[in-house]
PDB file of N, CA and C in Angstrom:
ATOM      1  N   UNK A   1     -41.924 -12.857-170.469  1.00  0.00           N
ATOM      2  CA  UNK A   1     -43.312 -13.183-170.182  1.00  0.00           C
ATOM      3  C   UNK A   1     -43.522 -14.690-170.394  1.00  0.00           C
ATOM      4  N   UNK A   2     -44.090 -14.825-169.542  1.00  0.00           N
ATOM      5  CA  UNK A   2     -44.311 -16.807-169.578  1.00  0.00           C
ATOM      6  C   UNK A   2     -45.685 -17.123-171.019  1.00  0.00           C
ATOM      7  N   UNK A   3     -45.193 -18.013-171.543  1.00  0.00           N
ATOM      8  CA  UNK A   3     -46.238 -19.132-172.477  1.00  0.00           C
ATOM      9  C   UNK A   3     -47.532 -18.954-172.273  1.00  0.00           C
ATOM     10  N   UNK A   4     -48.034 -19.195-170.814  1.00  0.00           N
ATOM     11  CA  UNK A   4     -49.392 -19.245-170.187  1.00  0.00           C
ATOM     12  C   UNK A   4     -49.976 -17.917-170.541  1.00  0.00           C
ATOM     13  N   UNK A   5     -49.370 -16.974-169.992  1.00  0.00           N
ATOM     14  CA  UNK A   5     -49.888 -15.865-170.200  1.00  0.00           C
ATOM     15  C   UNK A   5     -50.264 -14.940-171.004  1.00  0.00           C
ATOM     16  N   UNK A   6     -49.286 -14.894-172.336  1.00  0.00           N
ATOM     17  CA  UNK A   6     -49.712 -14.854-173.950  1.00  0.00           C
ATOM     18  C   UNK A   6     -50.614 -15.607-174.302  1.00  0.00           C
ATOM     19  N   UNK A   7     -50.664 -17.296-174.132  1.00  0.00           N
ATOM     20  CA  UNK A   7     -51.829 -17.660-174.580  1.00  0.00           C
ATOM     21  C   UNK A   7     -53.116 -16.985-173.788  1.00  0.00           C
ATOM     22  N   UNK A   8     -53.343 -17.284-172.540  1.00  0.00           N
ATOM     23  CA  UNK A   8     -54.673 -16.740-171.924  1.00  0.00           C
ATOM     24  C   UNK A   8     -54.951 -15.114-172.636  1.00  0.00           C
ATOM     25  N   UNK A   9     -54.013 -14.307-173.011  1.00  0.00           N
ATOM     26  CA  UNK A   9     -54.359 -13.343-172.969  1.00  0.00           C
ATOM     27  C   UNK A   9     -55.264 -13.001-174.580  1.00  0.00           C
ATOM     28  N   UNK A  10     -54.475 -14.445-174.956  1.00  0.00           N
ATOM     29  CA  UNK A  10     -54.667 -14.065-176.681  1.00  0.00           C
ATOM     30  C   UNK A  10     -56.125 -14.982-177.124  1.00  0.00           C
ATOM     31  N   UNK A  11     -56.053 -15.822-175.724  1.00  0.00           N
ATOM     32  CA  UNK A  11     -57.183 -16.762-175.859  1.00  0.00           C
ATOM     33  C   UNK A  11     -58.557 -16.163-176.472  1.00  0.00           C
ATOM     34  N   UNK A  12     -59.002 -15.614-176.121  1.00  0.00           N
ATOM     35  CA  UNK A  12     -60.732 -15.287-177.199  1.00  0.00           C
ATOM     36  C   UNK A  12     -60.379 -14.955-178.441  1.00  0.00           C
ATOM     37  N   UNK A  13     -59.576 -14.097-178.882  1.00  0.00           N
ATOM     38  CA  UNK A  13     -58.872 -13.877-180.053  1.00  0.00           C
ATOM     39  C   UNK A  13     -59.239 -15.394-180.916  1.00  0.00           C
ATOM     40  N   UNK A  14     -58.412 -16.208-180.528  1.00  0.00           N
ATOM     41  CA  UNK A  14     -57.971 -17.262-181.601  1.00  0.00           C
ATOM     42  C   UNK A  14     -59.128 -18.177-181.551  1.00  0.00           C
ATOM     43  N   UNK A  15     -59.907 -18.497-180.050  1.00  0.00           N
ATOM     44  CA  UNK A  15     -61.352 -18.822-180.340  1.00  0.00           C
ATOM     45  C   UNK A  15     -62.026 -18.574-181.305  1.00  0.00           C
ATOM     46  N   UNK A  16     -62.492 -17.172-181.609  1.00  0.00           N
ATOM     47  CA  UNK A  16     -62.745 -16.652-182.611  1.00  0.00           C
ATOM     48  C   UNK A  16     -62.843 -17.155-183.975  1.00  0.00           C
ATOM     49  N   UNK A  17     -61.802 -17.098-184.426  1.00  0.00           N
ATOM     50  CA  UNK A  17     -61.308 -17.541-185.670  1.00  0.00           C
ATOM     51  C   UNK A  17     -61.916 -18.988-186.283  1.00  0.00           C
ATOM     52  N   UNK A  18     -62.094 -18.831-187.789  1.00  0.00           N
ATOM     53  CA  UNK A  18     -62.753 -19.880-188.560  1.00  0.00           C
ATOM     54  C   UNK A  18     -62.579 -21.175-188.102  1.00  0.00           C
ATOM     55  N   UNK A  19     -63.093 -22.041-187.688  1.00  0.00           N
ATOM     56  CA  UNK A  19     -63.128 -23.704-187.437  1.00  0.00           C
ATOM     57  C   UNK A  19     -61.773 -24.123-185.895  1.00  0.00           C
ATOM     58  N   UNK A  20     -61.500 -23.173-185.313  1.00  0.00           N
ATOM     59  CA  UNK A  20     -60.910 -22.934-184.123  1.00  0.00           C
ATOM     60  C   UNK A  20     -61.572 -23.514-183.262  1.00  0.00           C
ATOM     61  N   UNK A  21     -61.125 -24.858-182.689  1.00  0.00           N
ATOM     62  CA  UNK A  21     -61.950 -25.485-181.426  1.00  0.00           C
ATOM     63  C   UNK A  21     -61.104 -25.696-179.916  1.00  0.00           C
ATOM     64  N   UNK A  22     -60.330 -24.798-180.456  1.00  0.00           N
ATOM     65  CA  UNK A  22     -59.475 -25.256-179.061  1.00  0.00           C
ATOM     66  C   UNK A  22     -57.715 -24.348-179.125  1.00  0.00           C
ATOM     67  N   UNK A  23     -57.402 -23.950-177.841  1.00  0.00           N
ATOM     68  CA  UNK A  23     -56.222 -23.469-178.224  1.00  0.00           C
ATOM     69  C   UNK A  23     -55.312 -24.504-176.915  1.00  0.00           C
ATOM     70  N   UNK A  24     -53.654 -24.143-176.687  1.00  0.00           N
ATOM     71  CA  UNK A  24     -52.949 -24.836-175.640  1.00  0.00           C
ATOM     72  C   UNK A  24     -51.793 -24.568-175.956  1.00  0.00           C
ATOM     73  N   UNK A  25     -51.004 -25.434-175.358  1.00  0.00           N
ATOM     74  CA  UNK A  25     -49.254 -25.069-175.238  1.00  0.00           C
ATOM     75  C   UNK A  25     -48.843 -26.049-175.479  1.00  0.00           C
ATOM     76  N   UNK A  26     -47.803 -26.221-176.567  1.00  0.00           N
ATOM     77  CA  UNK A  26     -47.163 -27.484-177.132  1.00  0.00           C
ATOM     78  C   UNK A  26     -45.520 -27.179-177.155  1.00  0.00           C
ATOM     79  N   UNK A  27     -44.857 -28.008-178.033  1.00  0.00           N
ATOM     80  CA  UNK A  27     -43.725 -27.706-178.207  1.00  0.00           C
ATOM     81  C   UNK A  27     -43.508 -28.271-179.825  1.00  0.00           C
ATOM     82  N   UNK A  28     -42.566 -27.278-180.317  1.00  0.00           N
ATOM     83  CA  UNK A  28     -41.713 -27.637-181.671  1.00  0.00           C
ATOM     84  C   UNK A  28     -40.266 -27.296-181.449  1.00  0.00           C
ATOM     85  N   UNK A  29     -39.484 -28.782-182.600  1.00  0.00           N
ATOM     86  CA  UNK A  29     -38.181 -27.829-181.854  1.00  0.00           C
ATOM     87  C   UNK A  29     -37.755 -27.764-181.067  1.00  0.00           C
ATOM     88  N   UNK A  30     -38.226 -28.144-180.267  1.00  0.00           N
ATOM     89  CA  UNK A  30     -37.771 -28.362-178.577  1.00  0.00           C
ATOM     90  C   UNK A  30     -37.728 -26.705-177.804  1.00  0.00           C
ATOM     91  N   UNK A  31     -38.755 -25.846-178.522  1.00  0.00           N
ATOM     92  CA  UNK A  31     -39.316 -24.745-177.867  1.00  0.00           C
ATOM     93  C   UNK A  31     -40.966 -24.761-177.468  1.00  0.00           C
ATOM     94  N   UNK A  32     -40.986 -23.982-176.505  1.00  0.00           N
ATOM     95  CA  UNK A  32     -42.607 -23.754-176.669  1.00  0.00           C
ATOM     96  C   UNK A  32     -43.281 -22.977-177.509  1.00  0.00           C
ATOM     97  N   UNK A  33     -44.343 -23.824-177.936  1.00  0.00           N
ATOM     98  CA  UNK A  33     -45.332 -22.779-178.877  1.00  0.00           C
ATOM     99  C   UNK A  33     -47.224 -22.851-178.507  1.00  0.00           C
ATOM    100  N   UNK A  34     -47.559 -21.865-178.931  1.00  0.00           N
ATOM    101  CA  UNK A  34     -49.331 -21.853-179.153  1.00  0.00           C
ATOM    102  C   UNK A  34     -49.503 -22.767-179.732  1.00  0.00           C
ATOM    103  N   UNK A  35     -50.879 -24.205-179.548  1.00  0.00           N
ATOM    104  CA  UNK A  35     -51.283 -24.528-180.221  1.00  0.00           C
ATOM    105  C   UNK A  35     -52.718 -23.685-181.017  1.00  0.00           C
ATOM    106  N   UNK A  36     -52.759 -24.316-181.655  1.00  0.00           N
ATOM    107  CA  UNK A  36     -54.265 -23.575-182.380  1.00  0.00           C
ATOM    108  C   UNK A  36     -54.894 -24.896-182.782  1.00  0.00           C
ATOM    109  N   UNK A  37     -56.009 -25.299-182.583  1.00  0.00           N
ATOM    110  CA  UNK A  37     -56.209 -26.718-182.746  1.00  0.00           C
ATOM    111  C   UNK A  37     -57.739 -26.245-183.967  1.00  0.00           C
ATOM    112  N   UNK A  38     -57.989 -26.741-184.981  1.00  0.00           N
ATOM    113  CA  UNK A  38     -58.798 -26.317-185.689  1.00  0.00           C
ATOM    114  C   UNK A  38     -59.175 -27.957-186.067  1.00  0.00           C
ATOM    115  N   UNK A  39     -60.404 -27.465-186.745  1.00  0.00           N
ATOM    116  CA  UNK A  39     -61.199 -28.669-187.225  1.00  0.00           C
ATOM    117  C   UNK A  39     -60.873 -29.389-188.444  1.00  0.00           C
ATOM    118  N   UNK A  40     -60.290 -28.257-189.355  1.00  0.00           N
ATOM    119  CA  UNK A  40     -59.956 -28.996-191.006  1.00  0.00           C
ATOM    120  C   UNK A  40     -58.821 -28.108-191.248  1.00  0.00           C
ATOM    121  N   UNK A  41     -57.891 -28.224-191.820  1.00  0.00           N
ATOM    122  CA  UNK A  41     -56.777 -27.309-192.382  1.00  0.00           C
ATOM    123  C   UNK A  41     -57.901 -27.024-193.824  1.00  0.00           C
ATOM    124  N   UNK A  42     -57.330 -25.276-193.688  1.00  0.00           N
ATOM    125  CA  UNK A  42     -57.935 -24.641-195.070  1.00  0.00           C
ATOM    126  C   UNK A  42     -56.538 -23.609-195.449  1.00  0.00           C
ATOM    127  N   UNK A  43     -56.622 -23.745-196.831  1.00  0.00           N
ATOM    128  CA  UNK A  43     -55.380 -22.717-197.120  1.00  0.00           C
ATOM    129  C   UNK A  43     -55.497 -21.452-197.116  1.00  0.00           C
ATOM    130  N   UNK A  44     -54.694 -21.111-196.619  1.00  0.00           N
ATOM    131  CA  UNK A  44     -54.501 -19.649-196.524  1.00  0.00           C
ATOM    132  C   UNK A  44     -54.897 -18.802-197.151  1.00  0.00           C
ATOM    133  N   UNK A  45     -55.045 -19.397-198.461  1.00  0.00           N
ATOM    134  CA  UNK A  45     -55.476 -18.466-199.530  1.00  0.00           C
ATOM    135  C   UNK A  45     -57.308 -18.535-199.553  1.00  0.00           C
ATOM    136  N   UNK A  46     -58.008 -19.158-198.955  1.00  0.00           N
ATOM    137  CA  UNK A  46     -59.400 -19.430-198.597  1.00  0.00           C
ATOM    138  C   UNK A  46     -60.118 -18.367-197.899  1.00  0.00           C
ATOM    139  N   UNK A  47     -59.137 -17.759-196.776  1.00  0.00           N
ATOM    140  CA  UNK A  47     -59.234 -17.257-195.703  1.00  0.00           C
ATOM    141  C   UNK A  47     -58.918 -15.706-195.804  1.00  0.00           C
ATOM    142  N   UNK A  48     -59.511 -14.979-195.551  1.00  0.00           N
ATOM    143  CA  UNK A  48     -59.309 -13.464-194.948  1.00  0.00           C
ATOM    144  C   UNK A  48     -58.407 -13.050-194.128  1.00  0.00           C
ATOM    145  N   UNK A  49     -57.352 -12.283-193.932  1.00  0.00           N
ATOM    146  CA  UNK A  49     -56.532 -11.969-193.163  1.00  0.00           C
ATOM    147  C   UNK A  49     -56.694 -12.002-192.009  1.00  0.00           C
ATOM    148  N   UNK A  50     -58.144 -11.073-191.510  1.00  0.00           N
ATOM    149  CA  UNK A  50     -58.090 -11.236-190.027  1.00  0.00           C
ATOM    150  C   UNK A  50     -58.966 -12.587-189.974  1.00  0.00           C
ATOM    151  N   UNK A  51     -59.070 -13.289-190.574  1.00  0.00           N
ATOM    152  CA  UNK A  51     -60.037 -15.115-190.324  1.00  0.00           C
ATOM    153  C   UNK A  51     -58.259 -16.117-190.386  1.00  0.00           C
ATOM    154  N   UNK A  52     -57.429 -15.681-190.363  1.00  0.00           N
ATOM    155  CA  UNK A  52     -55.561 -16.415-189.998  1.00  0.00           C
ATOM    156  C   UNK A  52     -55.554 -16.170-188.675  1.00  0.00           C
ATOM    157  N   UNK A  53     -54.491 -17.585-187.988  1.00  0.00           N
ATOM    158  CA  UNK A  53     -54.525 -17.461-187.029  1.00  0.00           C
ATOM    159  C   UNK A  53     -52.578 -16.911-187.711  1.00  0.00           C
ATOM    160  N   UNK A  54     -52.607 -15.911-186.359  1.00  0.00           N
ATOM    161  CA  UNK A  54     -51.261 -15.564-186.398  1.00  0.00           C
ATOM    162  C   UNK A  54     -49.585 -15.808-186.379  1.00  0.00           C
ATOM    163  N   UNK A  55     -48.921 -16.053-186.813  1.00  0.00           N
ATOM    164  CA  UNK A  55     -47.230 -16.659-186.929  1.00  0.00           C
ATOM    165  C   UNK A  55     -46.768 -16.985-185.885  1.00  0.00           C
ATOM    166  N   UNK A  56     -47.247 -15.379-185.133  1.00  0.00           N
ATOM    167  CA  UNK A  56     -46.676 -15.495-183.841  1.00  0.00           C
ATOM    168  C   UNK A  56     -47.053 -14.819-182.972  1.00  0.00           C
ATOM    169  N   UNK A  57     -47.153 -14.633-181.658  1.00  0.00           N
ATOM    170  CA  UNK A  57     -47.493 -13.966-180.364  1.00  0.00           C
ATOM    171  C   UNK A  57     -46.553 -13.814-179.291  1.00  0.00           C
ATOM    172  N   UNK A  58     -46.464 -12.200-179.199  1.00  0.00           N
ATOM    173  CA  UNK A  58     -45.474 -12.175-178.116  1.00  0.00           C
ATOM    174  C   UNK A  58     -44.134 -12.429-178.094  1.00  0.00           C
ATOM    175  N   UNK A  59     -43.119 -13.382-179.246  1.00  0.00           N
ATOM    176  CA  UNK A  59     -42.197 -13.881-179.205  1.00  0.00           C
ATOM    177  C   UNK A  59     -42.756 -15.384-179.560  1.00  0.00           C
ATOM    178  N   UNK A  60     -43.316 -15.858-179.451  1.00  0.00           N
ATOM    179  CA  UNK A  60     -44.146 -17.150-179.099  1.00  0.00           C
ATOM    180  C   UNK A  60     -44.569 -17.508-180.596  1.00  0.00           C
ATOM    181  N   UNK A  61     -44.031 -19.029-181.492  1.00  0.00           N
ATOM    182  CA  UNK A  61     -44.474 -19.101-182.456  1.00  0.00           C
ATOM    183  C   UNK A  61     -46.041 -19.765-181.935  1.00  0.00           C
ATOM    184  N   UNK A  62     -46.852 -19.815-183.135  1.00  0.00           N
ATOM    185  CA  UNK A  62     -48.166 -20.266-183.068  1.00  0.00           C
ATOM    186  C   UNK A  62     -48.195 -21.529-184.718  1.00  0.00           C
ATOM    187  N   UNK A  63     -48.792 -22.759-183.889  1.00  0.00           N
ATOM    188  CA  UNK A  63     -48.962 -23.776-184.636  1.00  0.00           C
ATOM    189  C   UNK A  63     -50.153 -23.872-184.684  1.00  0.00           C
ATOM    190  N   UNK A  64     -50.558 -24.235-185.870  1.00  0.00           N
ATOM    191  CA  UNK A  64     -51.972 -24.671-186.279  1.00  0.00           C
ATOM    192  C   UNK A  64     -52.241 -26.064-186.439  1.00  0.00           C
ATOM    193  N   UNK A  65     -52.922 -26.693-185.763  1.00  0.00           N
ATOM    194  CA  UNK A  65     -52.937 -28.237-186.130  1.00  0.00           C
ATOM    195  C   UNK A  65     -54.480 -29.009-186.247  1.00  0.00           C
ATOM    196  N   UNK A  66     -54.667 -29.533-187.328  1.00  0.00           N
ATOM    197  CA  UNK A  66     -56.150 -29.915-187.346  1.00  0.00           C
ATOM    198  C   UNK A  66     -56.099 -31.224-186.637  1.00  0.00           C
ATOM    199  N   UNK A  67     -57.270 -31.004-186.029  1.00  0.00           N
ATOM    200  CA  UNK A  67     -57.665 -32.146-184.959  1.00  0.00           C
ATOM    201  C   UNK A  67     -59.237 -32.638-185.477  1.00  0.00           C
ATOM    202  N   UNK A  68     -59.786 -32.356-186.131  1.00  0.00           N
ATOM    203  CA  UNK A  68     -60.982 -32.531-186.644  1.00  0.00           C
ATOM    204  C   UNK A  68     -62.430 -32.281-185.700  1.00  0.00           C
ATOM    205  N   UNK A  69     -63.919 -32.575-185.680  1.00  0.00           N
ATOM    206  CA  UNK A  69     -64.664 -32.317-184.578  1.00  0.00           C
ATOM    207  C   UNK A  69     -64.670 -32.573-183.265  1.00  0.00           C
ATOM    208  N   UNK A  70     -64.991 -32.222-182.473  1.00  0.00           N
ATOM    209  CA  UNK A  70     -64.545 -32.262-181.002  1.00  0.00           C
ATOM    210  C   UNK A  70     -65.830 -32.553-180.040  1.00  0.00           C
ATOM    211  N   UNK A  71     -65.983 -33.941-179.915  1.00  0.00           N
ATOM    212  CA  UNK A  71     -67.446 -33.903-179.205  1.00  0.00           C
ATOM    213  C   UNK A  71     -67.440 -34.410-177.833  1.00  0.00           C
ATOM    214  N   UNK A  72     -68.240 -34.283-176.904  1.00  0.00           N
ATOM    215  CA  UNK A  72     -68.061 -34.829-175.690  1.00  0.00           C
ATOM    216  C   UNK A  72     -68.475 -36.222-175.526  1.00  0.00           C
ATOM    217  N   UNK A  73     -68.226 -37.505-175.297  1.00  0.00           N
ATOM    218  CA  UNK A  73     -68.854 -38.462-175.165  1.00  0.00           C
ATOM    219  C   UNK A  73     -68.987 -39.184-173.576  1.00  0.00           C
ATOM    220  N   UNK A  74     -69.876 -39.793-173.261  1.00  0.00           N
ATOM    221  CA  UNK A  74     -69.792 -40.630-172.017  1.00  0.00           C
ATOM    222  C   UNK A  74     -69.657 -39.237-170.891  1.00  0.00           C
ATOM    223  N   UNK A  75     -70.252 -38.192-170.663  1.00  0.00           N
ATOM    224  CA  UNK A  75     -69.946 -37.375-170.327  1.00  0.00           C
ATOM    225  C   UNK A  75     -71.534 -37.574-168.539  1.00  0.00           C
ATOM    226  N   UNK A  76     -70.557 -37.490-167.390  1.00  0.00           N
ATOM    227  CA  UNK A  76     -71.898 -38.043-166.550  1.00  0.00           C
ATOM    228  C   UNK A  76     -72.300 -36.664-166.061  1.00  0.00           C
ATOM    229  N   UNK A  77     -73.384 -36.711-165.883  1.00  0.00           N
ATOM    230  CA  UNK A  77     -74.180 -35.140-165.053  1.00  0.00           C
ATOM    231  C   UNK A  77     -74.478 -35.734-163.702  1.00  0.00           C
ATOM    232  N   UNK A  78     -73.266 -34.095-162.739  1.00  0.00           N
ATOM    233  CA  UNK A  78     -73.271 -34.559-161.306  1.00  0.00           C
ATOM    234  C   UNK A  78     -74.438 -34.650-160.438  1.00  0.00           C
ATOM    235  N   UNK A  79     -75.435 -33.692-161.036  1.00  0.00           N
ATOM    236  CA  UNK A  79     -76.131 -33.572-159.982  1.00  0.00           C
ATOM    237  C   UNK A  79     -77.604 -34.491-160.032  1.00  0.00           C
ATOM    238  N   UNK A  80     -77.659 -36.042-161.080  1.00  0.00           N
ATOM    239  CA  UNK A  80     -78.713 -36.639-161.361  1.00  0.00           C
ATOM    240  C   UNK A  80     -77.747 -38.100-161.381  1.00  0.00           C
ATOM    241  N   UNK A  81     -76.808 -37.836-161.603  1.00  0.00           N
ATOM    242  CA  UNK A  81     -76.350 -39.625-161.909  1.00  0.00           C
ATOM    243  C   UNK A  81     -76.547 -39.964-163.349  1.00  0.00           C
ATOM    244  N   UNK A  82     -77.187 -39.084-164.281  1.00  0.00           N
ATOM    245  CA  UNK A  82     -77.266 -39.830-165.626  1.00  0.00           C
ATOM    246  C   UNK A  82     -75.771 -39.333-166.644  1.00  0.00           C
ATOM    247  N   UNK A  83     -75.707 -40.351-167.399  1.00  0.00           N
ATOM    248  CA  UNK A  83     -75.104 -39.513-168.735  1.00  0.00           C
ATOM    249  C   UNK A  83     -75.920 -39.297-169.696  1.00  0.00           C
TER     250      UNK A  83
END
């Protein structure tokens, strides 16, 4: 089963999850893996079992990586011309 398709499938899933702003496809290792892109790393031990994002999917490891808030900037609206 291809990368793409585990993630899309697993995609709302990991949305879900505590401070989760984003998921994608990276590499470690020189394999492919899930990203999980979250806002702050929190330890494991903070967190509720089903509030973890998972090891792995499908065969497919899953990385967690904090990226911090995620905002849109300079962003233009098509149908007025403004930003």
């Amino acid at each position: 089963m291809a990368i793409e398709d585990v993630m899309t499938r697993h995609e709302d899933m990991l949305l879900a999850l505590p401070n989760v702003v984003g998921v994608g496809i990276g590499e470690r290792g020189g394999k492919p893996v899930i990203k999980v892109f979250v806002t702050q790393s929190v330890p494991e031990s903070a967190l509720a079992s089903d509030e973890r994002a998972p090891e792995s999917l499908e065969g497919f490891e899953v990385d967690v990586e904090a990226i911090g808030d995620i905002e849109v900037e300079g962003r233009k609206d098509s149908q007025n011309g403004s930003t």
